[in-house]
PDB file of N, CA and C in Angstrom:
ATOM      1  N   UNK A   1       0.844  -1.159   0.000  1.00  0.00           N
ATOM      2  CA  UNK A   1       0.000   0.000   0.000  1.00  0.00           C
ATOM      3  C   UNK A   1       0.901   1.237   0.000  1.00  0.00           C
ATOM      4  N   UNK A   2       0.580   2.023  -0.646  1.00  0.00           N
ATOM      5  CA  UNK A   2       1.072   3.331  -0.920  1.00  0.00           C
ATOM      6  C   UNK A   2       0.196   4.588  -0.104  1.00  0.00           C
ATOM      7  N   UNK A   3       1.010   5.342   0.314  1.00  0.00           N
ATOM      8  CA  UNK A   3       0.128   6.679   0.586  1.00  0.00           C
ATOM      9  C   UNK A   3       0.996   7.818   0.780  1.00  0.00           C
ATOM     10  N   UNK A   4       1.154   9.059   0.974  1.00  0.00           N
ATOM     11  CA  UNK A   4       1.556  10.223   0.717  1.00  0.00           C
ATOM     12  C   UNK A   4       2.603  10.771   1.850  1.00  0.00           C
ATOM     13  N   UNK A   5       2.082   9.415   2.734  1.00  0.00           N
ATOM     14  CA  UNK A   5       3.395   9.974   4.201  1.00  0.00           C
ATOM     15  C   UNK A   5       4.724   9.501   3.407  1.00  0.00           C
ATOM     16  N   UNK A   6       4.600   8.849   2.460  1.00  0.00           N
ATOM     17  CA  UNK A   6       6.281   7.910   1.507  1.00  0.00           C
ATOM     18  C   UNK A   6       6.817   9.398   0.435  1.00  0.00           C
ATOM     19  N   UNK A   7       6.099  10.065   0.184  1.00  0.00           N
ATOM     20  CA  UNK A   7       6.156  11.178  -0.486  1.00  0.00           C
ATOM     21  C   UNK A   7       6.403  12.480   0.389  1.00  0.00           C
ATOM     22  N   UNK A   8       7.464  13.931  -0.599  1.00  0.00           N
ATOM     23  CA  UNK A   8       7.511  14.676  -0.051  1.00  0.00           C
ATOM     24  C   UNK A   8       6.284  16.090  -0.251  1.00  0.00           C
ATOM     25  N   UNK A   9       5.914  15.499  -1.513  1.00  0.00           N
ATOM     26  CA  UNK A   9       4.600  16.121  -1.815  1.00  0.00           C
ATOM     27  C   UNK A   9       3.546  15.430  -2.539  1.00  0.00           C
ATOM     28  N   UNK A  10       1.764  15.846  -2.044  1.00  0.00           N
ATOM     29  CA  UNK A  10       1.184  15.075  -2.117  1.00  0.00           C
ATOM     30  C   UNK A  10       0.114  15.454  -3.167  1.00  0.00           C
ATOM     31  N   UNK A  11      -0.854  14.775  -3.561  1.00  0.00           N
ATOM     32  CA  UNK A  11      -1.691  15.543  -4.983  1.00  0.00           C
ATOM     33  C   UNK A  11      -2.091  16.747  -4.916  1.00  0.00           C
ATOM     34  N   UNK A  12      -1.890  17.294  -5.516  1.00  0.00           N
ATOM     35  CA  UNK A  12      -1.688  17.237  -7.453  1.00  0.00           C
ATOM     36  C   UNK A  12      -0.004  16.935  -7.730  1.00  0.00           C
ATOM     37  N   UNK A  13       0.664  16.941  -7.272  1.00  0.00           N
ATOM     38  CA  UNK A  13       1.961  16.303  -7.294  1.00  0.00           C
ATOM     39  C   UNK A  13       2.033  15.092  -8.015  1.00  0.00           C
ATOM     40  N   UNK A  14       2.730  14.307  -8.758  1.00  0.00           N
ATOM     41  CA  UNK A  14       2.722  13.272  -9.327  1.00  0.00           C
ATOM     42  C   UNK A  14       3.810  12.040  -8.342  1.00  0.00           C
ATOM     43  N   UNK A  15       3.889  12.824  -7.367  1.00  0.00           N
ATOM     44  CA  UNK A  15       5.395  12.297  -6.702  1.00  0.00           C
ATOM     45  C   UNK A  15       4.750  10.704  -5.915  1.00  0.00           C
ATOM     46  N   UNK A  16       3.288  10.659  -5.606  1.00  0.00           N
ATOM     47  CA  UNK A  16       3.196   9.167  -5.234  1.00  0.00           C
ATOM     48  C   UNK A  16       2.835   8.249  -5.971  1.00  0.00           C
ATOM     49  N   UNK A  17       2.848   8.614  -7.537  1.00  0.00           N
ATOM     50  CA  UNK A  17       2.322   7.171  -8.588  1.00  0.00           C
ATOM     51  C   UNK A  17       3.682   7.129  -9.158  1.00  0.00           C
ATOM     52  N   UNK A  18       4.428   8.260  -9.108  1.00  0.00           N
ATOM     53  CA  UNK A  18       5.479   7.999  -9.242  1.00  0.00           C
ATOM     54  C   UNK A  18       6.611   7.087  -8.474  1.00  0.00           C
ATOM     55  N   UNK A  19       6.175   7.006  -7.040  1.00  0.00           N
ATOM     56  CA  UNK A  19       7.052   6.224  -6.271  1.00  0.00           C
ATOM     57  C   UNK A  19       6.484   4.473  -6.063  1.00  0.00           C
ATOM     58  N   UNK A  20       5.260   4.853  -6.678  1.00  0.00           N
ATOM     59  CA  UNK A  20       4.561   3.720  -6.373  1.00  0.00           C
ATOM     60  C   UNK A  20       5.260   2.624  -8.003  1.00  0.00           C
ATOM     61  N   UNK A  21       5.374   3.519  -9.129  1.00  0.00           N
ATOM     62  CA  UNK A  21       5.976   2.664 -10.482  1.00  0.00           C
ATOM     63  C   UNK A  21       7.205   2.716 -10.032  1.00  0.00           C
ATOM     64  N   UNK A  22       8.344   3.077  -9.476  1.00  0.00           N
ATOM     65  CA  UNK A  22       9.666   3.031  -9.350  1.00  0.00           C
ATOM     66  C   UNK A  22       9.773   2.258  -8.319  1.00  0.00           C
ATOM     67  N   UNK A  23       9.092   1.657  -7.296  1.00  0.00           N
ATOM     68  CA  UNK A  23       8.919   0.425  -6.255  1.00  0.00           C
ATOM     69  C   UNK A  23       8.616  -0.317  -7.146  1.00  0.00           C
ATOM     70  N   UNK A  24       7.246  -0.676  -7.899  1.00  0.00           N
ATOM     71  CA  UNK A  24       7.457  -1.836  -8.384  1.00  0.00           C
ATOM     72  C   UNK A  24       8.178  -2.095 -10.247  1.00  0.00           C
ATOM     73  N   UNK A  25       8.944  -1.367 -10.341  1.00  0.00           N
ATOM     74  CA  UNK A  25       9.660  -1.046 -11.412  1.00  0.00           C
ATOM     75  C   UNK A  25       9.224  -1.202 -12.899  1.00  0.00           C
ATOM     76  N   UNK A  26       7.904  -0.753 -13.048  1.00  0.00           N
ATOM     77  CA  UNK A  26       7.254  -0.502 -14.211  1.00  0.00           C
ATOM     78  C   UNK A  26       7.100   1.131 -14.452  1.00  0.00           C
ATOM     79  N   UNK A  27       7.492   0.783 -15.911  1.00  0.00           N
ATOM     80  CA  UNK A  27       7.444   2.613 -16.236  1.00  0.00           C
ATOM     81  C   UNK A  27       6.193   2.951 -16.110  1.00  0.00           C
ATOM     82  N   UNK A  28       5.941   4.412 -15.914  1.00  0.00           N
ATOM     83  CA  UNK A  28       5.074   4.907 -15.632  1.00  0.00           C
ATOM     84  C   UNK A  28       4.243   5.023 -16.642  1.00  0.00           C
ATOM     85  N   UNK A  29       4.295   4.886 -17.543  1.00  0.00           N
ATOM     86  CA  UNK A  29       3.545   4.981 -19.267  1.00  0.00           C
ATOM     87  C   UNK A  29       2.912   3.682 -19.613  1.00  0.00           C
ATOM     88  N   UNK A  30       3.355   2.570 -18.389  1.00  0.00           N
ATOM     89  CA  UNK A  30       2.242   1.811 -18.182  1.00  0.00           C
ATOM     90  C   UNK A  30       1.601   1.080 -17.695  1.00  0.00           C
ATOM     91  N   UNK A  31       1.351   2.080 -16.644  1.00  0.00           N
ATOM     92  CA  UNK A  31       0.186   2.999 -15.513  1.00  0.00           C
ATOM     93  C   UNK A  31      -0.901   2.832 -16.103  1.00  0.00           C
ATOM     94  N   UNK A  32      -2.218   2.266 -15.083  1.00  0.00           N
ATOM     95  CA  UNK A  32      -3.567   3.003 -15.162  1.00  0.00           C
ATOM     96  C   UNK A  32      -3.560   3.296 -13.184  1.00  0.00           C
ATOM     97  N   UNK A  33      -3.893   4.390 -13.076  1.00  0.00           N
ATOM     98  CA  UNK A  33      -4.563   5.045 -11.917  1.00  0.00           C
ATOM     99  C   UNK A  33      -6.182   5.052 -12.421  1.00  0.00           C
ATOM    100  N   UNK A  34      -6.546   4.491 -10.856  1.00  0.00           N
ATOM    101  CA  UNK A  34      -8.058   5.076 -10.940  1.00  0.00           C
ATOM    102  C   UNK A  34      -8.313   5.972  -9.577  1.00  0.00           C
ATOM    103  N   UNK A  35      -9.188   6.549 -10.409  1.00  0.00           N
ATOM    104  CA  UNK A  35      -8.674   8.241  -9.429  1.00  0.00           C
ATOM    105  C   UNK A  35     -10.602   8.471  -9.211  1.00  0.00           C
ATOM    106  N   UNK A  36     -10.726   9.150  -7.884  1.00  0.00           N
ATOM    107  CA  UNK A  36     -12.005   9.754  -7.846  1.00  0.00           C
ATOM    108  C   UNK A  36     -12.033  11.442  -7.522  1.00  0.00           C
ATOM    109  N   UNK A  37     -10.763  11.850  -7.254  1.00  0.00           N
ATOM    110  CA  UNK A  37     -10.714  13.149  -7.501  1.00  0.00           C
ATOM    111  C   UNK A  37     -10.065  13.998  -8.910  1.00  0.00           C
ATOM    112  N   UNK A  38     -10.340  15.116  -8.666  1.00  0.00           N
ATOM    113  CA  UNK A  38      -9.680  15.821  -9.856  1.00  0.00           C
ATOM    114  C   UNK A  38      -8.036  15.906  -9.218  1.00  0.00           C
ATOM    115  N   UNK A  39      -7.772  15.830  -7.959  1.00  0.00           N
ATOM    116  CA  UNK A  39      -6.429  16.388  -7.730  1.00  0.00           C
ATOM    117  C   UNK A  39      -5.687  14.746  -8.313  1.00  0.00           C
ATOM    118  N   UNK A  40      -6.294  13.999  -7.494  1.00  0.00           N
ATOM    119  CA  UNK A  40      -5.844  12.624  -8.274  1.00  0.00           C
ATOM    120  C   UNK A  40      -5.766  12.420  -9.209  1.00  0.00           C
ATOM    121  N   UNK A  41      -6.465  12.346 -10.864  1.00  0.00           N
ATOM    122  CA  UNK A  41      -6.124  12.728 -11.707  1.00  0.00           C
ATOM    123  C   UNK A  41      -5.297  13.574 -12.201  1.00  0.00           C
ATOM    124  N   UNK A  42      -4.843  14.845 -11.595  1.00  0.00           N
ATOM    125  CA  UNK A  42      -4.006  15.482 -12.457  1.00  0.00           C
ATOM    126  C   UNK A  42      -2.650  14.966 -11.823  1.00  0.00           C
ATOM    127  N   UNK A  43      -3.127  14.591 -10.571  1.00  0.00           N
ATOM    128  CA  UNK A  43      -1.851  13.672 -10.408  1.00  0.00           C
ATOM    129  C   UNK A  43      -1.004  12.747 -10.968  1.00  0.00           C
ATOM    130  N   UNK A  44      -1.797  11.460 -11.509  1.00  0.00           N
ATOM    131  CA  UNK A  44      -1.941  10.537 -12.369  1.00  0.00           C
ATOM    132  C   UNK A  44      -1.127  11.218 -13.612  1.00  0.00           C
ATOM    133  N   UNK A  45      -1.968  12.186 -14.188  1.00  0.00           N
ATOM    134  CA  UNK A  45      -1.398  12.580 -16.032  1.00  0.00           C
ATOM    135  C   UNK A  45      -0.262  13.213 -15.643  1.00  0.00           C
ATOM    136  N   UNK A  46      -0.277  13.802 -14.630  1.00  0.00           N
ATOM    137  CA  UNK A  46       1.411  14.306 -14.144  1.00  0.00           C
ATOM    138  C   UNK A  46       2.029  13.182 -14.193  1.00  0.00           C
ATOM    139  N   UNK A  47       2.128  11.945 -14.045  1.00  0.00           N
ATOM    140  CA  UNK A  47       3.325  11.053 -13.684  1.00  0.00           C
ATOM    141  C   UNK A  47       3.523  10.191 -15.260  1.00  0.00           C
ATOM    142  N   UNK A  48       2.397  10.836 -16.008  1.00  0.00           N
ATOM    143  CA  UNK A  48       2.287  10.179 -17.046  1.00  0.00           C
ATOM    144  C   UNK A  48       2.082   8.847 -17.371  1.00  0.00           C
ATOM    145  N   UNK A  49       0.868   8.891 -16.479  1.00  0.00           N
ATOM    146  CA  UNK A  49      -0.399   7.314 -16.383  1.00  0.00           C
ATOM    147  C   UNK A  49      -1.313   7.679 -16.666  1.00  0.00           C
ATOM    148  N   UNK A  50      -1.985   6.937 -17.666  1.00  0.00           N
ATOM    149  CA  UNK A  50      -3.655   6.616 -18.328  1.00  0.00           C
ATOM    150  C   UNK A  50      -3.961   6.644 -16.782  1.00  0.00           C
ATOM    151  N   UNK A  51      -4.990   7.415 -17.084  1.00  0.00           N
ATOM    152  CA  UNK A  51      -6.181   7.610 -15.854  1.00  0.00           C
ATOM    153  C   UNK A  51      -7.554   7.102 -16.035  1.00  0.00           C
ATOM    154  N   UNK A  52      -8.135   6.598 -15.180  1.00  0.00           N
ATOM    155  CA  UNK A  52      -9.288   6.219 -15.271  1.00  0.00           C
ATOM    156  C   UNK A  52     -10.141   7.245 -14.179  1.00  0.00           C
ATOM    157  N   UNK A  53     -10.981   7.748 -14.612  1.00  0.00           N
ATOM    158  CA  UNK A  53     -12.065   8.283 -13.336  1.00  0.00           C
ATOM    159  C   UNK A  53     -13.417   7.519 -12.354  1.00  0.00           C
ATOM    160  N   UNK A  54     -13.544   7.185 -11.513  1.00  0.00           N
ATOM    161  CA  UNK A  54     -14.075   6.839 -10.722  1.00  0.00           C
ATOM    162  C   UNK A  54     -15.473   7.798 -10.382  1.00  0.00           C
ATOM    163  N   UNK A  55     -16.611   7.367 -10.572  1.00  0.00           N
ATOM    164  CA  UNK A  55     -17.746   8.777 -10.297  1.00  0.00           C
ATOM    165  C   UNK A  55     -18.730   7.766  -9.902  1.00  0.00           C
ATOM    166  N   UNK A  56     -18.700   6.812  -8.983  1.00  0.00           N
ATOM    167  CA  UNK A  56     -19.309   5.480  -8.776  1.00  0.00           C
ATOM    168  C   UNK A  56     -19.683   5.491  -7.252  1.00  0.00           C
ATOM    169  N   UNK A  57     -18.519   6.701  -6.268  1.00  0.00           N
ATOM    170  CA  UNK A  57     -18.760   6.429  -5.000  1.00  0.00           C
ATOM    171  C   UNK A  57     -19.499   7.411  -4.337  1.00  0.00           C
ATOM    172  N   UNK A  58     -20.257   7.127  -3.304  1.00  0.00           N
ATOM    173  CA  UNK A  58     -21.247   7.370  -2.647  1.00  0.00           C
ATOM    174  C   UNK A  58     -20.867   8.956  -2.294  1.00  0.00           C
ATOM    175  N   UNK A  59     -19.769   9.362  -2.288  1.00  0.00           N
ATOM    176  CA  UNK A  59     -19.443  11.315  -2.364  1.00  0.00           C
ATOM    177  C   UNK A  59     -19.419  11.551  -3.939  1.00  0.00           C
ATOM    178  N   UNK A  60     -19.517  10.720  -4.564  1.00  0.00           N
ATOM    179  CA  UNK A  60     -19.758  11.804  -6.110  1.00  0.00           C
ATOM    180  C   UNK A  60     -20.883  11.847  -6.250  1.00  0.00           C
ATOM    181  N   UNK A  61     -21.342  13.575  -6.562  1.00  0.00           N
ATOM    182  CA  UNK A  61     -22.738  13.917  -6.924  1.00  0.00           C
ATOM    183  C   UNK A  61     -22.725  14.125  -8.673  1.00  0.00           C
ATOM    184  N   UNK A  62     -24.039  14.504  -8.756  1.00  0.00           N
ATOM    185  CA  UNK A  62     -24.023  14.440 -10.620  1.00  0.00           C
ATOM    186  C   UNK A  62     -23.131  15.345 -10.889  1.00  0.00           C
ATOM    187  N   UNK A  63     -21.960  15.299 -12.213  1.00  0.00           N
ATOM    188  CA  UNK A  63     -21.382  16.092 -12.474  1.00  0.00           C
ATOM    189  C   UNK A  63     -19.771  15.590 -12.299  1.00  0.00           C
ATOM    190  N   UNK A  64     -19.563  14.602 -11.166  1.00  0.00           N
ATOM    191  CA  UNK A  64     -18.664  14.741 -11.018  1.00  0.00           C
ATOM    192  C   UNK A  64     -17.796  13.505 -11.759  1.00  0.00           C
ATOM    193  N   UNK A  65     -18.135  13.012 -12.702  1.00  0.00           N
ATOM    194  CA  UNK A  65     -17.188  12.596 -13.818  1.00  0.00           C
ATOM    195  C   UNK A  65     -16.495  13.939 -14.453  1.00  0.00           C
ATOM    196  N   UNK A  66     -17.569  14.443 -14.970  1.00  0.00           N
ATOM    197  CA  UNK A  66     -17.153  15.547 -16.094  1.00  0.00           C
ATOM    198  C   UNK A  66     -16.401  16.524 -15.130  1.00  0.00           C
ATOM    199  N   UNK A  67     -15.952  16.853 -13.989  1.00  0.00           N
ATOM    200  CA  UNK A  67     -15.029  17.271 -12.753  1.00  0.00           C
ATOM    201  C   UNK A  67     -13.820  16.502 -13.371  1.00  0.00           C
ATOM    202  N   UNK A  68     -13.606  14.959 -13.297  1.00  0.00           N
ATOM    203  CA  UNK A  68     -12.811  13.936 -13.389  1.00  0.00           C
ATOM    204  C   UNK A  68     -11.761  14.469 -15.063  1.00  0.00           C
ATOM    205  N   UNK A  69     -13.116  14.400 -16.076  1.00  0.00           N
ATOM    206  CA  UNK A  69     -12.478  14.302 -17.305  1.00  0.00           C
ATOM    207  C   UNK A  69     -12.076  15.370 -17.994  1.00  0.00           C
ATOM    208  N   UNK A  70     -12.308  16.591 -16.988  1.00  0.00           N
ATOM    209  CA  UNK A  70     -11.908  17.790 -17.074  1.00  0.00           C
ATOM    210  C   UNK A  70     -10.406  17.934 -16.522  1.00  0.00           C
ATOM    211  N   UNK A  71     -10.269  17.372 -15.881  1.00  0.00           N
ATOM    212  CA  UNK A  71      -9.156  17.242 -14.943  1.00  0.00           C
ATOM    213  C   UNK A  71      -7.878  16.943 -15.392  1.00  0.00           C
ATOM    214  N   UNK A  72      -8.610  15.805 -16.704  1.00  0.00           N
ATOM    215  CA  UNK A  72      -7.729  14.884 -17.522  1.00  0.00           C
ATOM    216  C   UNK A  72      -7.783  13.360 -17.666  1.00  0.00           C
ATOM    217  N   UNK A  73      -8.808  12.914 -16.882  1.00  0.00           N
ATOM    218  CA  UNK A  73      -9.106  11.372 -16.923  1.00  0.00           C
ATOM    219  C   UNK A  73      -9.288  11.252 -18.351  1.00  0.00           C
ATOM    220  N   UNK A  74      -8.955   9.763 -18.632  1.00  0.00           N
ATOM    221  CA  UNK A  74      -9.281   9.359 -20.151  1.00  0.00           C
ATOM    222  C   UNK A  74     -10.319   8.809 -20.277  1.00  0.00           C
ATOM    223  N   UNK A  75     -11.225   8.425 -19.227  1.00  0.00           N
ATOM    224  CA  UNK A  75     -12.607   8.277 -19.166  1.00  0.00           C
ATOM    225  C   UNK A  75     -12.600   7.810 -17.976  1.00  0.00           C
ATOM    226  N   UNK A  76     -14.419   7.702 -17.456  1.00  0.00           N
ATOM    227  CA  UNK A  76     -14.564   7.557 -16.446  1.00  0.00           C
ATOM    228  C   UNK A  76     -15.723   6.256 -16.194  1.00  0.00           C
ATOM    229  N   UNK A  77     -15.749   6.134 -14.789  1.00  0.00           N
ATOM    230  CA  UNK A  77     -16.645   4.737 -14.677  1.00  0.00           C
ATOM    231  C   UNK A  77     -17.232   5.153 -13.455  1.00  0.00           C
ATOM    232  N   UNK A  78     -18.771   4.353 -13.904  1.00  0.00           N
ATOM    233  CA  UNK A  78     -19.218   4.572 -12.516  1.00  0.00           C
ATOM    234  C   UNK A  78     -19.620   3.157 -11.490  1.00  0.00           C
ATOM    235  N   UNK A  79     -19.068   2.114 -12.402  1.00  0.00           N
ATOM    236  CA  UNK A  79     -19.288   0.784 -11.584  1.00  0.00           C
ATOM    237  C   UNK A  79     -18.114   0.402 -12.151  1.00  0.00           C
ATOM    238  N   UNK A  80     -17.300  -0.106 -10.565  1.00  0.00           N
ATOM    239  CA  UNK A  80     -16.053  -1.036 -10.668  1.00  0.00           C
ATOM    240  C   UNK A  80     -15.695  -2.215 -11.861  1.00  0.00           C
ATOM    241  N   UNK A  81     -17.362  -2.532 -11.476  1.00  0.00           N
ATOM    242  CA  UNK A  81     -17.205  -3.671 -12.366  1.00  0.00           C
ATOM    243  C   UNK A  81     -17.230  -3.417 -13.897  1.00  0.00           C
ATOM    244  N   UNK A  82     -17.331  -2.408 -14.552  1.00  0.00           N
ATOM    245  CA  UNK A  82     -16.703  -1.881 -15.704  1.00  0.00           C
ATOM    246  C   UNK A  82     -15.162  -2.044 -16.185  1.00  0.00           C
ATOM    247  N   UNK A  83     -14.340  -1.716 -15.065  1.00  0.00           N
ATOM    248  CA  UNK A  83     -12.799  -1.399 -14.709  1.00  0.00           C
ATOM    249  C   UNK A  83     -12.134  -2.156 -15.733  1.00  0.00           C
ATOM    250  N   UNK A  84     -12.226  -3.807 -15.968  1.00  0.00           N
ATOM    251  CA  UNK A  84     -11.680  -4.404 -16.360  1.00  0.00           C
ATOM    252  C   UNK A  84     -12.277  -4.391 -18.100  1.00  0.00           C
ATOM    253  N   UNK A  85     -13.017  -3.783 -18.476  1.00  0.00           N
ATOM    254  CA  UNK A  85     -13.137  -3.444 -20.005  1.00  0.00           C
ATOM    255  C   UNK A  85     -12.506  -2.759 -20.505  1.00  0.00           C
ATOM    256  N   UNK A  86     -13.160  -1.210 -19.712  1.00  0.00           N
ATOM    257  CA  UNK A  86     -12.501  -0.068 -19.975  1.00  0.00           C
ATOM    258  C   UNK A  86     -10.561   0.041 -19.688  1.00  0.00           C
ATOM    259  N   UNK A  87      -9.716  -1.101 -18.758  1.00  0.00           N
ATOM    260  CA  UNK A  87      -8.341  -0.785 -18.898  1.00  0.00           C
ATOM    261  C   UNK A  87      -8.061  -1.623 -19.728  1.00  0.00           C
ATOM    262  N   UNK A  88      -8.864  -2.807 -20.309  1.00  0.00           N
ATOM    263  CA  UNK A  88      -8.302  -3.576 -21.905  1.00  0.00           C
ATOM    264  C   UNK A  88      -8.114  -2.424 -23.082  1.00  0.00           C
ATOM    265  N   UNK A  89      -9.320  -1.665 -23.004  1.00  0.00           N
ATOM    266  CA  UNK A  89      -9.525  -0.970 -24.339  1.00  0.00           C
ATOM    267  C   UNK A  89      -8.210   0.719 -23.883  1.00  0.00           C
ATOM    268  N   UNK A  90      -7.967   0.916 -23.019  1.00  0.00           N
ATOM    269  CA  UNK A  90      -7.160   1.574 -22.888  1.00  0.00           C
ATOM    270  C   UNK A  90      -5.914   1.210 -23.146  1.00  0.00           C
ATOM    271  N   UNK A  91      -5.689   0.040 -22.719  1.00  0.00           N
ATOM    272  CA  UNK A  91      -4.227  -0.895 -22.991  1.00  0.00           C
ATOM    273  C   UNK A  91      -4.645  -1.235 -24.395  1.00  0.00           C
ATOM    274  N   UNK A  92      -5.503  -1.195 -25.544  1.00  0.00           N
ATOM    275  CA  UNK A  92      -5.369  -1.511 -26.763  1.00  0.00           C
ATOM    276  C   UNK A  92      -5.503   0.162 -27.523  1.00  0.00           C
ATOM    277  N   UNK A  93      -5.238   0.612 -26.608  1.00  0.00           N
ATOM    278  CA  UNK A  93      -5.218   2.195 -27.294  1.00  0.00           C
ATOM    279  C   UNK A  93      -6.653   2.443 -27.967  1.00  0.00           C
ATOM    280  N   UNK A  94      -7.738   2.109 -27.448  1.00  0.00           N
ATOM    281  CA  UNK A  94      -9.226   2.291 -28.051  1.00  0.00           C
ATOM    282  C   UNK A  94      -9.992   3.135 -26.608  1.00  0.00           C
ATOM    283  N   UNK A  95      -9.158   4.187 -25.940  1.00  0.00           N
ATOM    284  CA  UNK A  95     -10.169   4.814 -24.630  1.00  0.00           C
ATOM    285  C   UNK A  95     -10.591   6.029 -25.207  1.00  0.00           C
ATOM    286  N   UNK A  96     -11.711   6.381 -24.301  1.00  0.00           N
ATOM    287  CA  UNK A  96     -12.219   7.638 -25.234  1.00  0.00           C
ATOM    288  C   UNK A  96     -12.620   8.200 -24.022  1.00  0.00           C
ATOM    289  N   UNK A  97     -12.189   9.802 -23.744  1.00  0.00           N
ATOM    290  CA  UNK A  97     -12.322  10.717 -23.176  1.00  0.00           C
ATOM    291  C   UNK A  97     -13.386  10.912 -22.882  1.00  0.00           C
ATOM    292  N   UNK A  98     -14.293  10.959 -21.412  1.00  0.00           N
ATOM    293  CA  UNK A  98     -15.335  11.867 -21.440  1.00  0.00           C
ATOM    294  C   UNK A  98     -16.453   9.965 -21.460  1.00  0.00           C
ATOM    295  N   UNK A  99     -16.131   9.278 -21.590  1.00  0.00           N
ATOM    296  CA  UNK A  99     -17.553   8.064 -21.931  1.00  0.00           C
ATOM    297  C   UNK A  99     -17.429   7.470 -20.521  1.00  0.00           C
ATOM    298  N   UNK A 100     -18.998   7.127 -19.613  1.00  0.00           N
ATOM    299  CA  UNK A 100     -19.196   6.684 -18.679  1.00  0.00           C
ATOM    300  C   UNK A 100     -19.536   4.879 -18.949  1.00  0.00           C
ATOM    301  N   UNK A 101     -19.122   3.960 -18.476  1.00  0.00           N
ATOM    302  CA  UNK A 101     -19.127   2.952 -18.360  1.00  0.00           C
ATOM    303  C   UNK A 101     -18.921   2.128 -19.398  1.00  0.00           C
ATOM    304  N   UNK A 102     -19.504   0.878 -20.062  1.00  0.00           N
ATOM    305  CA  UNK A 102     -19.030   0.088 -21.354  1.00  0.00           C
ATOM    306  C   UNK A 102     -20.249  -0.215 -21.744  1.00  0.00           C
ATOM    307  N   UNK A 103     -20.537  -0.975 -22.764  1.00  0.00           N
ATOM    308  CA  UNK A 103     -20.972  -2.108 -23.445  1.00  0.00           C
ATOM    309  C   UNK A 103     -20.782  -3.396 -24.382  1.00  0.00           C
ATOM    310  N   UNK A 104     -20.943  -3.852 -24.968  1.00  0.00           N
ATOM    311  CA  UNK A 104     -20.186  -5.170 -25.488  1.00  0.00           C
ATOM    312  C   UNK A 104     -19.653  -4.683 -26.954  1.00  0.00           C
ATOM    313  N   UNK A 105     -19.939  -3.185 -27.052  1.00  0.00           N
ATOM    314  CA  UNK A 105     -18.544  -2.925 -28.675  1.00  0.00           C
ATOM    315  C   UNK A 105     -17.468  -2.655 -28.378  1.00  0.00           C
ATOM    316  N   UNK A 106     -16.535  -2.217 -29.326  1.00  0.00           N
ATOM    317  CA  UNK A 106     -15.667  -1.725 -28.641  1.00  0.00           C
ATOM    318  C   UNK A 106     -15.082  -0.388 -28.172  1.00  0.00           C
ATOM    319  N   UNK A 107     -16.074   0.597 -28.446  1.00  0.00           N
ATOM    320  CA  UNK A 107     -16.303   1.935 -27.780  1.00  0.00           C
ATOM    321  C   UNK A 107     -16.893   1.813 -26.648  1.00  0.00           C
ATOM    322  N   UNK A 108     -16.561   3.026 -25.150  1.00  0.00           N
ATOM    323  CA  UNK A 108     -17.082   3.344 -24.391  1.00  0.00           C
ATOM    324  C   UNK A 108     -18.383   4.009 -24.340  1.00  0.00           C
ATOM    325  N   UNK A 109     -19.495   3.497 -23.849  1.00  0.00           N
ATOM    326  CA  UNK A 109     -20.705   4.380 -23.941  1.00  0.00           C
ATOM    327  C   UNK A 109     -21.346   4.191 -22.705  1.00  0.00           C
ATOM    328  N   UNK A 110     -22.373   5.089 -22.655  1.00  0.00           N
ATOM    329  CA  UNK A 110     -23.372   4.944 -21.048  1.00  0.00           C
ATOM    330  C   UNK A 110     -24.406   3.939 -21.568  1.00  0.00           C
TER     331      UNK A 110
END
């Protein structure tokens, strides 16, 4: 587990996904963070990791994807159980900015 006391600065800083890929020695380019804030996200694209947005938990009110993908998320989800579509199609270079959850093509849609 990672958290920000291992860091000398903390989000919007990129300095803990950064310490978190240089512990387990994968470049950072390939990174997915899933983030439910905007500071987290810009955290994330700071360290230069595909971001995923999170707008699924019980403190996000309406709106707050488009908070997320404003931020810089490469899209966002609002059920976990999406996660594992949406980081295939990101890892096949098919993510699309701004689309809430999946369906069985291979674009993101609500």
């Amino acid at each position: 587990m990672y958290s920000a006391d291992l860091v000398d600065r903390g989000k919007p800083a990129p300095d803990l996904f950064l310490h978190a890929a240089a512990s387990m020695d994968v470049d950072p380019s390939a990174c997915v963070v899933v983030e439910d804030s905007p500071n987290g996200v810009r955290a994330g694209v700071a360290a230069g990791m595909r971001v995923v947005g999170f707008a699924g938990a019980g403190h996000c009110l309406d709106g707050h994807g488009d908070m997320l993908v404003a931020a810089g998320a490469a899209t966002v989800v609002e059920r976990m159980g999406d996660l594992g579509g949406v980081v295939d199609r990101l890892r096949d270079g098919r993510g699309s900015a701004g689309a809430i959850g999946t369906d069985d093509d291979a674009e993101l849609s609500e």
